[in-house]
Protein backbone atom coordinates (compact mmCIF):
# COMPACT_ATOMS: atom_id res chain seq x y z
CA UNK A 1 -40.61 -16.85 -3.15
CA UNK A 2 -37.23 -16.89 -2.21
CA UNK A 3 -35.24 -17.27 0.93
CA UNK A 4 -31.93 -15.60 -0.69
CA UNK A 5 -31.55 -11.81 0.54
CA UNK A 6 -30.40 -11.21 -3.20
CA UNK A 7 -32.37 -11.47 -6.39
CA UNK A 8 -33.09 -14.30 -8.19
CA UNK A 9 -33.00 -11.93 -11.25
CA UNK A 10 -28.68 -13.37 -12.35
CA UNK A 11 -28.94 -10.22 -14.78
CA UNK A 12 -29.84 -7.96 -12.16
CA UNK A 13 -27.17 -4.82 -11.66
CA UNK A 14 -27.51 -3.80 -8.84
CA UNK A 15 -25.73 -6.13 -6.65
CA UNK A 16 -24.29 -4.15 -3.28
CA UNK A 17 -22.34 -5.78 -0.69
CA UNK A 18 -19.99 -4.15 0.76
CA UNK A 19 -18.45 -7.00 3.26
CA UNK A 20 -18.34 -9.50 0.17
CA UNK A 21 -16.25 -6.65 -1.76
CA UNK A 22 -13.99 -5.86 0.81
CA UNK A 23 -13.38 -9.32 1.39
CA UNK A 24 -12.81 -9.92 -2.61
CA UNK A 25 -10.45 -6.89 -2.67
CA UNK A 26 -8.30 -7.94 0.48
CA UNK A 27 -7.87 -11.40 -1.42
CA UNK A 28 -7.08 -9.64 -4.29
CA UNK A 29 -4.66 -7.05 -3.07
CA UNK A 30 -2.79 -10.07 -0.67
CA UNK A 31 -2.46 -12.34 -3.74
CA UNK A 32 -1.08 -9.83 -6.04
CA UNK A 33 1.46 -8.47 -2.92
CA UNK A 34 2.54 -11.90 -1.99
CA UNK A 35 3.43 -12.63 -5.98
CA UNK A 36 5.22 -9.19 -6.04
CA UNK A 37 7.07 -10.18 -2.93
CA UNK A 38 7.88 -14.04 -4.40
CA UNK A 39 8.95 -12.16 -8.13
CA UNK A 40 11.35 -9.97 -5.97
CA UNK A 41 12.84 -12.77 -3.66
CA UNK A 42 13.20 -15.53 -6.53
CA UNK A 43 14.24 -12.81 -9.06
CA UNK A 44 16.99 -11.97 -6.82
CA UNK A 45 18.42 -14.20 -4.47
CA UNK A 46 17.34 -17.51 -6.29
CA UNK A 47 19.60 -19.13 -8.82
CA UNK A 48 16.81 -21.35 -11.30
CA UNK A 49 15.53 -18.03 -12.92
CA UNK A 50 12.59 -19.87 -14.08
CA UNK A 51 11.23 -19.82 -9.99
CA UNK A 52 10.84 -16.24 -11.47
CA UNK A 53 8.22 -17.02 -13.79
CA UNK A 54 6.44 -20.34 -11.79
CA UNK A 55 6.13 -19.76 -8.42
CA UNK A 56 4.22 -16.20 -8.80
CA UNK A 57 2.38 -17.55 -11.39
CA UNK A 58 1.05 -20.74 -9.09
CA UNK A 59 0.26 -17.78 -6.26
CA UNK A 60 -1.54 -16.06 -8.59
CA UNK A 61 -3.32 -19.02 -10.02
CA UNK A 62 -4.10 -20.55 -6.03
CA UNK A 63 -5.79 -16.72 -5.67
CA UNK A 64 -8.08 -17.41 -8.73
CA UNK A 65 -9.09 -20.81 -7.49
CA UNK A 66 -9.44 -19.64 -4.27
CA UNK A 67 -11.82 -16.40 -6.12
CA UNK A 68 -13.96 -18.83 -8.03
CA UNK A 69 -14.76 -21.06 -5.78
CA UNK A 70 -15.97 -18.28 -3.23
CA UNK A 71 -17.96 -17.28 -6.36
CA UNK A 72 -19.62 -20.80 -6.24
CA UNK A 73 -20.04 -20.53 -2.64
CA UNK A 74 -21.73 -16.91 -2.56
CA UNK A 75 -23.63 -18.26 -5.64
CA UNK A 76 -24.89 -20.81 -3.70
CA UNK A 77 -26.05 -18.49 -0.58
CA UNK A 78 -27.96 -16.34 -2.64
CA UNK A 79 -25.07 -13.54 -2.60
CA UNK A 80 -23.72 -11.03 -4.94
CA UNK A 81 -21.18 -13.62 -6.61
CA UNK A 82 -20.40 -11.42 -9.52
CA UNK A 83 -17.96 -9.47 -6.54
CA UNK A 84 -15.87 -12.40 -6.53
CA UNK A 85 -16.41 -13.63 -10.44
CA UNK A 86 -14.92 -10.46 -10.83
CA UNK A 87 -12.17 -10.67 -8.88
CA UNK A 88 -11.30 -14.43 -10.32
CA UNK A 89 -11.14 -13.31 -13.68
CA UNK A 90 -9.00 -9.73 -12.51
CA UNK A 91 -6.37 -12.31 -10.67
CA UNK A 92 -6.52 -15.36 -13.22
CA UNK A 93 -5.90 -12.43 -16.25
CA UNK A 94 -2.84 -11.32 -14.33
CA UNK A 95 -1.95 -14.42 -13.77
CA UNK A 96 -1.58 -15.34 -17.19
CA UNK A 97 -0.30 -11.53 -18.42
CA UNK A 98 2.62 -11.94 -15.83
CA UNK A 99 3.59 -15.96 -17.08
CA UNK A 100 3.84 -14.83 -20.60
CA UNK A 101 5.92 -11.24 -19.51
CA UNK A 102 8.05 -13.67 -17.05
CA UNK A 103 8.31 -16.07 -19.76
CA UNK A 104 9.95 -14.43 -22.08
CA UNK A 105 12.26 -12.98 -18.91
CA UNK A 106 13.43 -15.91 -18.27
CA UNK A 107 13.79 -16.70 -21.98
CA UNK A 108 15.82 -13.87 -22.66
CA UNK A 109 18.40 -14.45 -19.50
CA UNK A 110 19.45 -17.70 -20.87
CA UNK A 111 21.20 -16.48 -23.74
């Protein structure tokens, strides 16, 4: 038998940790706040408009690393990983939503 608290069942639904999804929504909610706060401050008092579209992006992107590897992590404890699988692929999809939108910002100011 198993050591793990969890299941060894991967398909198993009912995964309930509260701690591990606070902790996955506080990284989540920081990440997206501290890219909001970088779009504002390089949208607005920086003069290479395309800071606008690469530095929140590489915030975002250092969130989803930093998402899937505590996926890996929990994985290997025996812990509800899917909590932070999920929020990996929430931040990396925004990440790449907001690089194309910024993109074409950016784009769009140089003519």
């Amino acid at each position: 038998m198993s050591e793990h608290p969890m299941s060894d069942n991967d398909v198993e639904k009912r995964w309930h940790d509260p701690s591990a999804s606070r902790h996955a929504g506080i990284l989540v909610l920081g990440v997206v706040v501290a890219a909001l706060i970088a779009m504002v401050v390089f949208g607005v008092w920086v003069s290479p408009r395309y800071l606008v579209a690469v530095i929140p992006s590489a915030i975002l992107l250092v969130g989803t690393l930093t998402a899937f590897t505590q996926t890996i992590r929990t994985w290997r404890r025996g812990g509800a990983w899917p909590i932070w699988q999920g929020a990996g692929w929430f931040l990396l999809t925004f990440a790449l939503v907001y690089l194309v939108l910024a993109s074409g910002f950016v784009a769009h100011d140089g003519e």
